[in-house]
C-alpha atoms as a PDB file:
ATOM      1  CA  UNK A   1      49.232 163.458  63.920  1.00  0.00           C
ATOM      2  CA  UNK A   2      51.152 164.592  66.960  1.00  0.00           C
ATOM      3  CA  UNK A   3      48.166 164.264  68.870  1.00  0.00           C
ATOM      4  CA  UNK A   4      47.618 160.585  68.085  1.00  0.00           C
ATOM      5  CA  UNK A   5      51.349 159.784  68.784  1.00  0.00           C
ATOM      6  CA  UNK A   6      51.619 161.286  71.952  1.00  0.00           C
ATOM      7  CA  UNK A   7      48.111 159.537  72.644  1.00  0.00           C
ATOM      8  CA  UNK A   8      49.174 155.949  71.266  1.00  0.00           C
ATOM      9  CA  UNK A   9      52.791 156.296  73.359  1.00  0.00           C
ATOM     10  CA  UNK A  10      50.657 157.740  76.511  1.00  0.00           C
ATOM     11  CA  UNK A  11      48.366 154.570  76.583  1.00  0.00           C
ATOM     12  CA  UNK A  12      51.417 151.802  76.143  1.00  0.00           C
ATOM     13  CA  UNK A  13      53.185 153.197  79.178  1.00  0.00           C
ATOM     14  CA  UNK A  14      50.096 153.475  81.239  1.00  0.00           C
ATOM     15  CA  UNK A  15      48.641 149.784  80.221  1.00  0.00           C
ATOM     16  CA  UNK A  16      50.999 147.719  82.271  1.00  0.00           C
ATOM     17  CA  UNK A  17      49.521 149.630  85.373  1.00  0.00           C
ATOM     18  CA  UNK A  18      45.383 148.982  84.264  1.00  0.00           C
ATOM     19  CA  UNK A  19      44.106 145.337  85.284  1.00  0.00           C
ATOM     20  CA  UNK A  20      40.828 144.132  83.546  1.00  0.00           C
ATOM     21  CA  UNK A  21      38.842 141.391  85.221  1.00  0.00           C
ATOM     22  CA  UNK A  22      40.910 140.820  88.379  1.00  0.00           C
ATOM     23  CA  UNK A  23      40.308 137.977  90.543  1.00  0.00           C
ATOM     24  CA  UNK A  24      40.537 135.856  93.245  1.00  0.00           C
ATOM     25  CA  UNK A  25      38.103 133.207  92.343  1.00  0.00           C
ATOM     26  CA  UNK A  26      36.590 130.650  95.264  1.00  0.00           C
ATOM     27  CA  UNK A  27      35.844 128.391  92.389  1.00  0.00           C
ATOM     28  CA  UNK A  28      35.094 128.618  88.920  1.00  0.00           C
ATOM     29  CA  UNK A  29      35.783 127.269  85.357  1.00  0.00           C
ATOM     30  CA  UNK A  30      35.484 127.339  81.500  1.00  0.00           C
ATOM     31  CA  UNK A  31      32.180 126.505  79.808  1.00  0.00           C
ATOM     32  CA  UNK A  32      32.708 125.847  75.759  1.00  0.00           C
ATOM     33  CA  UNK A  33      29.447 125.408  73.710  1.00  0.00           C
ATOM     34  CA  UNK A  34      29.162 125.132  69.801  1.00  0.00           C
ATOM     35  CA  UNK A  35      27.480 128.904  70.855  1.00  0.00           C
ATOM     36  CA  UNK A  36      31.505 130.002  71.863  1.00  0.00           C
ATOM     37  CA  UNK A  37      32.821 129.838  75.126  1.00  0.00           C
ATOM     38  CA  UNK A  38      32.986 131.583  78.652  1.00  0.00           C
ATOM     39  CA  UNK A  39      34.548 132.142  81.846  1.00  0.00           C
ATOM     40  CA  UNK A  40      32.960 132.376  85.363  1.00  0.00           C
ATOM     41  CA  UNK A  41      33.874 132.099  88.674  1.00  0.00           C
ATOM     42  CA  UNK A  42      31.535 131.985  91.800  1.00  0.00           C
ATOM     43  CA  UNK A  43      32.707 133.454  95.083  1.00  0.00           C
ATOM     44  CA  UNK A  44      34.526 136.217  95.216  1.00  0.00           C
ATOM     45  CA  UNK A  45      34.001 138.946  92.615  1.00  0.00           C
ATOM     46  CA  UNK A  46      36.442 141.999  93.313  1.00  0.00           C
ATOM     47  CA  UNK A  47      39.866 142.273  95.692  1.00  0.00           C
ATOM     48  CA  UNK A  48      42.480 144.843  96.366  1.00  0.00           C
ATOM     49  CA  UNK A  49      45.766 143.438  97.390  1.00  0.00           C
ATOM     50  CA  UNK A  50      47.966 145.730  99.982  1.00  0.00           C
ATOM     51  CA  UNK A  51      52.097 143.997 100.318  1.00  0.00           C
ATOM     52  CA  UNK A  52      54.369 145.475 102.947  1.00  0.00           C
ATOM     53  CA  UNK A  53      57.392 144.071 104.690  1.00  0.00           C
ATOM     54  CA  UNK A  54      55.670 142.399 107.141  1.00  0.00           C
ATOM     55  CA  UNK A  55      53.025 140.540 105.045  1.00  0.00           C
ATOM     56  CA  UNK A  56      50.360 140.851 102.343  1.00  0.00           C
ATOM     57  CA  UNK A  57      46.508 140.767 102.883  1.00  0.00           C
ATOM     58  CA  UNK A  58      44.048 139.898  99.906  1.00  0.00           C
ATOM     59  CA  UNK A  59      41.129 141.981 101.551  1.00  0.00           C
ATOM     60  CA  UNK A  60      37.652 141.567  99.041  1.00  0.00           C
ATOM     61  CA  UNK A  61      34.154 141.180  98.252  1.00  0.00           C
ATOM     62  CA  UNK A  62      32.557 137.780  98.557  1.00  0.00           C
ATOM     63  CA  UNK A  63      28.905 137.320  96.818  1.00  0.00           C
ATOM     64  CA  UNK A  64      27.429 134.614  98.732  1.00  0.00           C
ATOM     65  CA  UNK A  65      25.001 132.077  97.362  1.00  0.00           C
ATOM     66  CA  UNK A  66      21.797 131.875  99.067  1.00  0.00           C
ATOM     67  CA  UNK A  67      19.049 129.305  98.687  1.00  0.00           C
ATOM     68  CA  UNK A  68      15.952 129.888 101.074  1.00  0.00           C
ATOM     69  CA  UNK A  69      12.802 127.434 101.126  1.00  0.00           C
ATOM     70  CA  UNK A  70       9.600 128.609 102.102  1.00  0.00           C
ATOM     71  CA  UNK A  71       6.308 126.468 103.022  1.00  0.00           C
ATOM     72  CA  UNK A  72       3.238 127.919 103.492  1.00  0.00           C
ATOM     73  CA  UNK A  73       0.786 125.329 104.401  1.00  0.00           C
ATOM     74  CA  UNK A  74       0.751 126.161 107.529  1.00  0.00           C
ATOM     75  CA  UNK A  75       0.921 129.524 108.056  1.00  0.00           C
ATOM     76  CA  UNK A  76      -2.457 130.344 110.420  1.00  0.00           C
ATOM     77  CA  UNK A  77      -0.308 128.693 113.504  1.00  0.00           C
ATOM     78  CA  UNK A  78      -1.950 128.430 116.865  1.00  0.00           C
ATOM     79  CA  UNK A  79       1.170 127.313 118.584  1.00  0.00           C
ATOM     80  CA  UNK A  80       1.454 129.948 121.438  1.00  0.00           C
ATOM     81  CA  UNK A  81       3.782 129.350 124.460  1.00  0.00           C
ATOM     82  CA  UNK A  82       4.183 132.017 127.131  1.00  0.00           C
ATOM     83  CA  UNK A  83       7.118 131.833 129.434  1.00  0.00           C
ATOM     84  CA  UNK A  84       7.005 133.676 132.907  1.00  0.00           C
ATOM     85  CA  UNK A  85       8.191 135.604 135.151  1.00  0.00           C
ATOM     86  CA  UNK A  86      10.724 136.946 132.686  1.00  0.00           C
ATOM     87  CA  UNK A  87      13.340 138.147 134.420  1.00  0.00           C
ATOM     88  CA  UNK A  88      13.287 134.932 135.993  1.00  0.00           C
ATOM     89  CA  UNK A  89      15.675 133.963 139.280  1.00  0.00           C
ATOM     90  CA  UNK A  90      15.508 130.505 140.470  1.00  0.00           C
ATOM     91  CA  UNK A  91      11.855 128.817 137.920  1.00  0.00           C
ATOM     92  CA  UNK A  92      10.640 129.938 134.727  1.00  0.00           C
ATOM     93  CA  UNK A  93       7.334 128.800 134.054  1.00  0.00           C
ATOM     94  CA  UNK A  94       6.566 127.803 130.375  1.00  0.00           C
ATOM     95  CA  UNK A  95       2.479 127.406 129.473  1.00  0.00           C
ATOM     96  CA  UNK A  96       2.277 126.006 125.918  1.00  0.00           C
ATOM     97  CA  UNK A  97      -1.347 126.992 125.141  1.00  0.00           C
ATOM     98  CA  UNK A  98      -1.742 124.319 122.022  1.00  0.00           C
ATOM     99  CA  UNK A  99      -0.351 121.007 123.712  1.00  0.00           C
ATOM    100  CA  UNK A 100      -3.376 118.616 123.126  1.00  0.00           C
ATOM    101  CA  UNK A 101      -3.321 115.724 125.379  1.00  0.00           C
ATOM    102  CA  UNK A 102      -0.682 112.932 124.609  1.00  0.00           C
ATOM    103  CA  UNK A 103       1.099 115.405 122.815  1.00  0.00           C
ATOM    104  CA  UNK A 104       5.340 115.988 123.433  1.00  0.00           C
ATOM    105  CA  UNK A 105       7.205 119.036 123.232  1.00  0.00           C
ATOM    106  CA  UNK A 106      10.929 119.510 124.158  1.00  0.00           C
ATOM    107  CA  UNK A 107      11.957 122.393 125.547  1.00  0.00           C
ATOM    108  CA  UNK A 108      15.561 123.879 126.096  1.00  0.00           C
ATOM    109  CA  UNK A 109      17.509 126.550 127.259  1.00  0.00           C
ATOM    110  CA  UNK A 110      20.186 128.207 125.294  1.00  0.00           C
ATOM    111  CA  UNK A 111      22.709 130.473 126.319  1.00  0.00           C
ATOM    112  CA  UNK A 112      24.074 133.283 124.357  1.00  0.00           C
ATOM    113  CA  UNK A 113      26.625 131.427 122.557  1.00  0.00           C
ATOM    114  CA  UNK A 114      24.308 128.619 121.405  1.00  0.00           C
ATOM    115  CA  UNK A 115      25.193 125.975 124.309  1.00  0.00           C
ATOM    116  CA  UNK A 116      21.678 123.922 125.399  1.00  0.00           C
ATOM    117  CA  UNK A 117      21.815 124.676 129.531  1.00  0.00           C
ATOM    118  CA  UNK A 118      19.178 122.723 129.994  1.00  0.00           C
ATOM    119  CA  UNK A 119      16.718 120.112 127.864  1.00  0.00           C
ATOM    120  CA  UNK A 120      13.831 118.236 128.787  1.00  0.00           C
ATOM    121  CA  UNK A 121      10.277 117.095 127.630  1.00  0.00           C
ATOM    122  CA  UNK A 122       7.353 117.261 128.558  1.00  0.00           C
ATOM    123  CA  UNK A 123       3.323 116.303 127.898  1.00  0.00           C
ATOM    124  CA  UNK A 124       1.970 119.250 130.003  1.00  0.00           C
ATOM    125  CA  UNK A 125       0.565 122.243 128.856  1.00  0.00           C
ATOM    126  CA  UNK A 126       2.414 124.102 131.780  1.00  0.00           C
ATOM    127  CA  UNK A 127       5.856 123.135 133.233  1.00  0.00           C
ATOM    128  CA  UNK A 128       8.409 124.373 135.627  1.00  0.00           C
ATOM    129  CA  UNK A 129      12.426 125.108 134.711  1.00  0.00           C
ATOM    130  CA  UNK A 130      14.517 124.970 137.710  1.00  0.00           C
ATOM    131  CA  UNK A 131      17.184 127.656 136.321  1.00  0.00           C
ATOM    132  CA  UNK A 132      19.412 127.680 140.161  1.00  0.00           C
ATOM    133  CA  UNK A 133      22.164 126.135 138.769  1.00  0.00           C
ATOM    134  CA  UNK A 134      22.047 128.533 135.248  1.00  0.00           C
ATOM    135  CA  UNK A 135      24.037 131.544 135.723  1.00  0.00           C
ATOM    136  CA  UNK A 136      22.749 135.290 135.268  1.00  0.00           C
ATOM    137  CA  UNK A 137      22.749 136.343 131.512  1.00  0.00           C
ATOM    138  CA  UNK A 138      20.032 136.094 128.297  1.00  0.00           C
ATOM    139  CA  UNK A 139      18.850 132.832 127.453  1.00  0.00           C
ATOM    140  CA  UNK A 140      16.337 131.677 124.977  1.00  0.00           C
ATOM    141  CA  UNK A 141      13.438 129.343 125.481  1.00  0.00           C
ATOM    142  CA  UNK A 142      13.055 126.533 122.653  1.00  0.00           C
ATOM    143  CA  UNK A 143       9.785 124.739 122.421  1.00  0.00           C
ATOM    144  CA  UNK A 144       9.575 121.871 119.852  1.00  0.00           C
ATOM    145  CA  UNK A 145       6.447 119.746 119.380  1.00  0.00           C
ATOM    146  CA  UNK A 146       5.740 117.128 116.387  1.00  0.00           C
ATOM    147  CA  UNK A 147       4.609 120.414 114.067  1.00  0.00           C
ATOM    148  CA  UNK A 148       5.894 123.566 115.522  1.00  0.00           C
ATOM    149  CA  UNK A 149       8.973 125.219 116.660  1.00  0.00           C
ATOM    150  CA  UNK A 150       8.789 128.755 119.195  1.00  0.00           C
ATOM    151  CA  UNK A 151      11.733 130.484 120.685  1.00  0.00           C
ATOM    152  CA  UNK A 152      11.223 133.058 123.449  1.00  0.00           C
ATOM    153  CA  UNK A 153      14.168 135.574 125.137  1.00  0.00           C
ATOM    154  CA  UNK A 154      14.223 135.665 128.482  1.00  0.00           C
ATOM    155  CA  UNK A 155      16.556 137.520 131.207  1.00  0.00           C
ATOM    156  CA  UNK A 156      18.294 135.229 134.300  1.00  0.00           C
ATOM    157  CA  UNK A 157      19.038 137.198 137.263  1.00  0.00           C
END
């Protein structure tokens, strides 16, 4: 019997101190059916909370909610560009192997932080980028046509 007290007393002053289901939700809500009812929420699923004299900081988990969608129709692509001299210094030449005749494609250079440097188009299967007024770093080369998108890295000395 002395057991069970001390157990029973033990528990109340510990429960104030043991959190069940703690959250910061992103968003959520109630759902009731004639089944019963439920809660959910949809973002973040677990924090820990640190308070000082300075400040407090909610610092957590977020479970992030990802839709991909995938075609396969054309998978067997024969879109093939190839981009040279890489480094490049002053031209890059760009030879899109697949440009049929009276076809477009745009191409563009972007920097590192996602700026277009330069954008043009063209309905050659090989063109010339004047890069003398880009400034040394990693680019990439985009090539778009009607049906097919390539990006190549290249280096700018």
């Amino acid at each position: 019997m002395n057991k069970l007290l001390f157990t029973v007393m033990a528990l109340t002053l510990i429960m104030p101190k043991i959190y069940a289901q703690q959250t910061m939700a992103a968003a959520g809500g109630d759902a009731t059916g004639s089944g019963g009812s439920i809660s959910y929420t949809i973002g973040q699923v677990d924090y820990i909370s640190a308070n000082s004299a300075a400040g407090f900081i909610n610092q957590g988990v977020q479970q992030p909610y990802e839709m991909f969608s995938v075609n396969m129709e054309n998978f067997e692509s024969n879109f093939n560009i190839i981009a040279f001299p890489n480094p490049a210094t002053t031209t890059i030449n760009v030879n899109i192997e697949s440009l049929i005749n009276g076809g477009l494609a745009d191409i563009a250079v972007v920097d590192a932080l996602g700026k277009v440097v330069i954008k043009q188009s063209t309905d050659r299967s090989s063109t010339e980028i004047n890069l003398s007024n880009v400034s040394p770093g990693i680019y990439q080369l985009v090539v778009k046509t009607k049906t097919e998108n390539k990006t190549i890295q290249f280096l700018k000395n």
